[in-house]
Protein backbone atom coordinates (compact mmCIF):
# COMPACT_ATOMS: atom_id res chain seq x y z
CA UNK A 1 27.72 -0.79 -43.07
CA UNK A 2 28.22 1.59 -40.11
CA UNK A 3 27.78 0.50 -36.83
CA UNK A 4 24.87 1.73 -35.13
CA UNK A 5 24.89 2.98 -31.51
CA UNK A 6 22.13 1.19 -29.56
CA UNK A 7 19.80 3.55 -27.23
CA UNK A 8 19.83 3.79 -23.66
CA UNK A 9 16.23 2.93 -22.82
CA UNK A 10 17.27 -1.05 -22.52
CA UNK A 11 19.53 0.24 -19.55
CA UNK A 12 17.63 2.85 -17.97
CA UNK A 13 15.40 0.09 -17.36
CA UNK A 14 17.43 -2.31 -16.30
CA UNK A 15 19.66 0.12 -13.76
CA UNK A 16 15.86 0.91 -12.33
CA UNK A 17 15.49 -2.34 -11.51
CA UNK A 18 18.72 -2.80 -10.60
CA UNK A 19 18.36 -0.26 -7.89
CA UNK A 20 15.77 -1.97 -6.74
CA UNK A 21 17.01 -4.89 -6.03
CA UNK A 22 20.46 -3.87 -4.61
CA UNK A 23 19.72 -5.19 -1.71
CA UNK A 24 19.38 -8.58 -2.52
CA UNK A 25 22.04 -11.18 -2.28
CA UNK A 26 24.40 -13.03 -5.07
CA UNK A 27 23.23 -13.70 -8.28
CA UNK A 28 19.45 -12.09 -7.22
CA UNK A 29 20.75 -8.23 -6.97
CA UNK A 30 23.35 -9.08 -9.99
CA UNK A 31 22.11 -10.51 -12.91
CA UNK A 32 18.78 -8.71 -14.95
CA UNK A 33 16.86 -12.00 -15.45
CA UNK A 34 17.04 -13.28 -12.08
CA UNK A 35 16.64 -10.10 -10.78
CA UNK A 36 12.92 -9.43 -12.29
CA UNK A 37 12.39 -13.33 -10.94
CA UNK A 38 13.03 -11.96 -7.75
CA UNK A 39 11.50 -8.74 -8.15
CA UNK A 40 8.19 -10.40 -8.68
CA UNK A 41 8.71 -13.05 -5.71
CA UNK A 42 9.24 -10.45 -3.37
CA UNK A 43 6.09 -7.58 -4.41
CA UNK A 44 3.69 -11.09 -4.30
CA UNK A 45 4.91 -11.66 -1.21
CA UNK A 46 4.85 -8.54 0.08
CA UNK A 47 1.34 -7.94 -0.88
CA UNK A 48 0.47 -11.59 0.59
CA UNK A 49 1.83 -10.66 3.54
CA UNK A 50 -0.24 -7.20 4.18
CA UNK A 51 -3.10 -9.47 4.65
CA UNK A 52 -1.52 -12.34 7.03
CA UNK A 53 -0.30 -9.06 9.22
CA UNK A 54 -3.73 -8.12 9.73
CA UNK A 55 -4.67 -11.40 10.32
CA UNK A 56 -1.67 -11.79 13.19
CA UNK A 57 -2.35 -8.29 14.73
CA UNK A 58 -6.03 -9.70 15.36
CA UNK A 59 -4.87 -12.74 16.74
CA UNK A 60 -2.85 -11.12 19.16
CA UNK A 61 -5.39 -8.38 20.59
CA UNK A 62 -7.66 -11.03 20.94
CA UNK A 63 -5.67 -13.08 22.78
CA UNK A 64 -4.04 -10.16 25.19
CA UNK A 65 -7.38 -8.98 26.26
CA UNK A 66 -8.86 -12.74 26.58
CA UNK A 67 -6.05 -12.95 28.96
CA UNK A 68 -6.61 -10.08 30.85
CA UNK A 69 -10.22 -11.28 31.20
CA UNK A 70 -9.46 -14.34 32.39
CA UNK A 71 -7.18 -13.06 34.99
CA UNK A 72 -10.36 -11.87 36.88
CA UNK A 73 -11.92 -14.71 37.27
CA UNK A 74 -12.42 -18.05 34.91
CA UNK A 75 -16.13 -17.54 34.68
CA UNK A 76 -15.94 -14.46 32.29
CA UNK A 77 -14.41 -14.95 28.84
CA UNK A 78 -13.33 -13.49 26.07
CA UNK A 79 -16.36 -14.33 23.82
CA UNK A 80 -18.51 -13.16 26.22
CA UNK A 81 -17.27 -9.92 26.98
CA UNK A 82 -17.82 -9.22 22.80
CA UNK A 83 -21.15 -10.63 22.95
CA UNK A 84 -22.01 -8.08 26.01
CA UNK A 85 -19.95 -5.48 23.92
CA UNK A 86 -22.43 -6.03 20.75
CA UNK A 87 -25.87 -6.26 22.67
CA UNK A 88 -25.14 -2.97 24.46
CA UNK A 89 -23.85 -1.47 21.38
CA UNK A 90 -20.52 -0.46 23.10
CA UNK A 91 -18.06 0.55 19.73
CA UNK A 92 -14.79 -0.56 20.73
CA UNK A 93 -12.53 -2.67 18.47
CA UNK A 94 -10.19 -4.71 19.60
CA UNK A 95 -7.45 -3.05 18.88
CA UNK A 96 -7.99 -0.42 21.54
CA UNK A 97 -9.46 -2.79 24.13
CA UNK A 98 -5.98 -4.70 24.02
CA UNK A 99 -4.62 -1.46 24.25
CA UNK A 100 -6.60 -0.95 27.68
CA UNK A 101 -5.91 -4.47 28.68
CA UNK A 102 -2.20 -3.51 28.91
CA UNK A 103 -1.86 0.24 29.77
CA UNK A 104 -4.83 0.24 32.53
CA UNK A 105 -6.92 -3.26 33.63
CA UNK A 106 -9.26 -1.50 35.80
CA UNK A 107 -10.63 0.80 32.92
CA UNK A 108 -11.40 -2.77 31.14
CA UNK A 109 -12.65 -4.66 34.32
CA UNK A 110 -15.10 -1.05 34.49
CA UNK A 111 -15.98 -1.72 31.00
CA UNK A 112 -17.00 -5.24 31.08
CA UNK A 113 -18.43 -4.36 34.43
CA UNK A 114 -20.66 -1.61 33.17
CA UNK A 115 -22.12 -3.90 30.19
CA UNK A 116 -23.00 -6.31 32.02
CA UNK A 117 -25.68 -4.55 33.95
């Protein structure tokens, strides 16, 4: 019997994941079966990790601006400046009030003034 010359398709596929994963280290960016192992570790994680970032962001404008608050005076908080910021129907997330808490305090000390009259 002749032999027969196998396709390419196996290796097209396995030089696109190969590519990758090139920057992986040892045995993960060298070898195919370890590197789909890998290949699937790292998208879950990734994709777990989209969430937990949003989750860290909000942690941190909410504690910047709580801060900021507090630096006025200890009576005023953080969860009260929100609750005035819902009742007077003020839209400002808290992404852009941390931003004001670190590029200009007075503009959020006017704010939280203004909303509470």
């Amino acid at each position: 019997m002749t032999k027969i010359k196998r396709g390419y398709i196996a290796r097209r596929r396995r030089t696109k994941i190969r590519l990758f994963a090139s920057s992986f280290r040892g045995a993960h960016s060298r070898l195919t079966r370890t590197i789909t192992q890998q290949k699937i570790k790292s998208l879950v994680s990734a994709h777990r990790d989209r969430d937990r970032q949003k989750r860290t962001f909000r942690r941190l404008w909410i504690t910047r601006i709580n801060a900021v608050i507090r630096e006025k005076g200890v009576s005023y908080s953080y969860s009260k400046l929100i609750n005035n910021l819902y009742k007077s129907r003020v839209l400002l997330n808290r992404k852009i009030l941390a931003q004001i808490a670190i590029l200009n305090k007075k503009s959020l000390y006017m704010i939280s003034n203004e909303i509470i009259k």
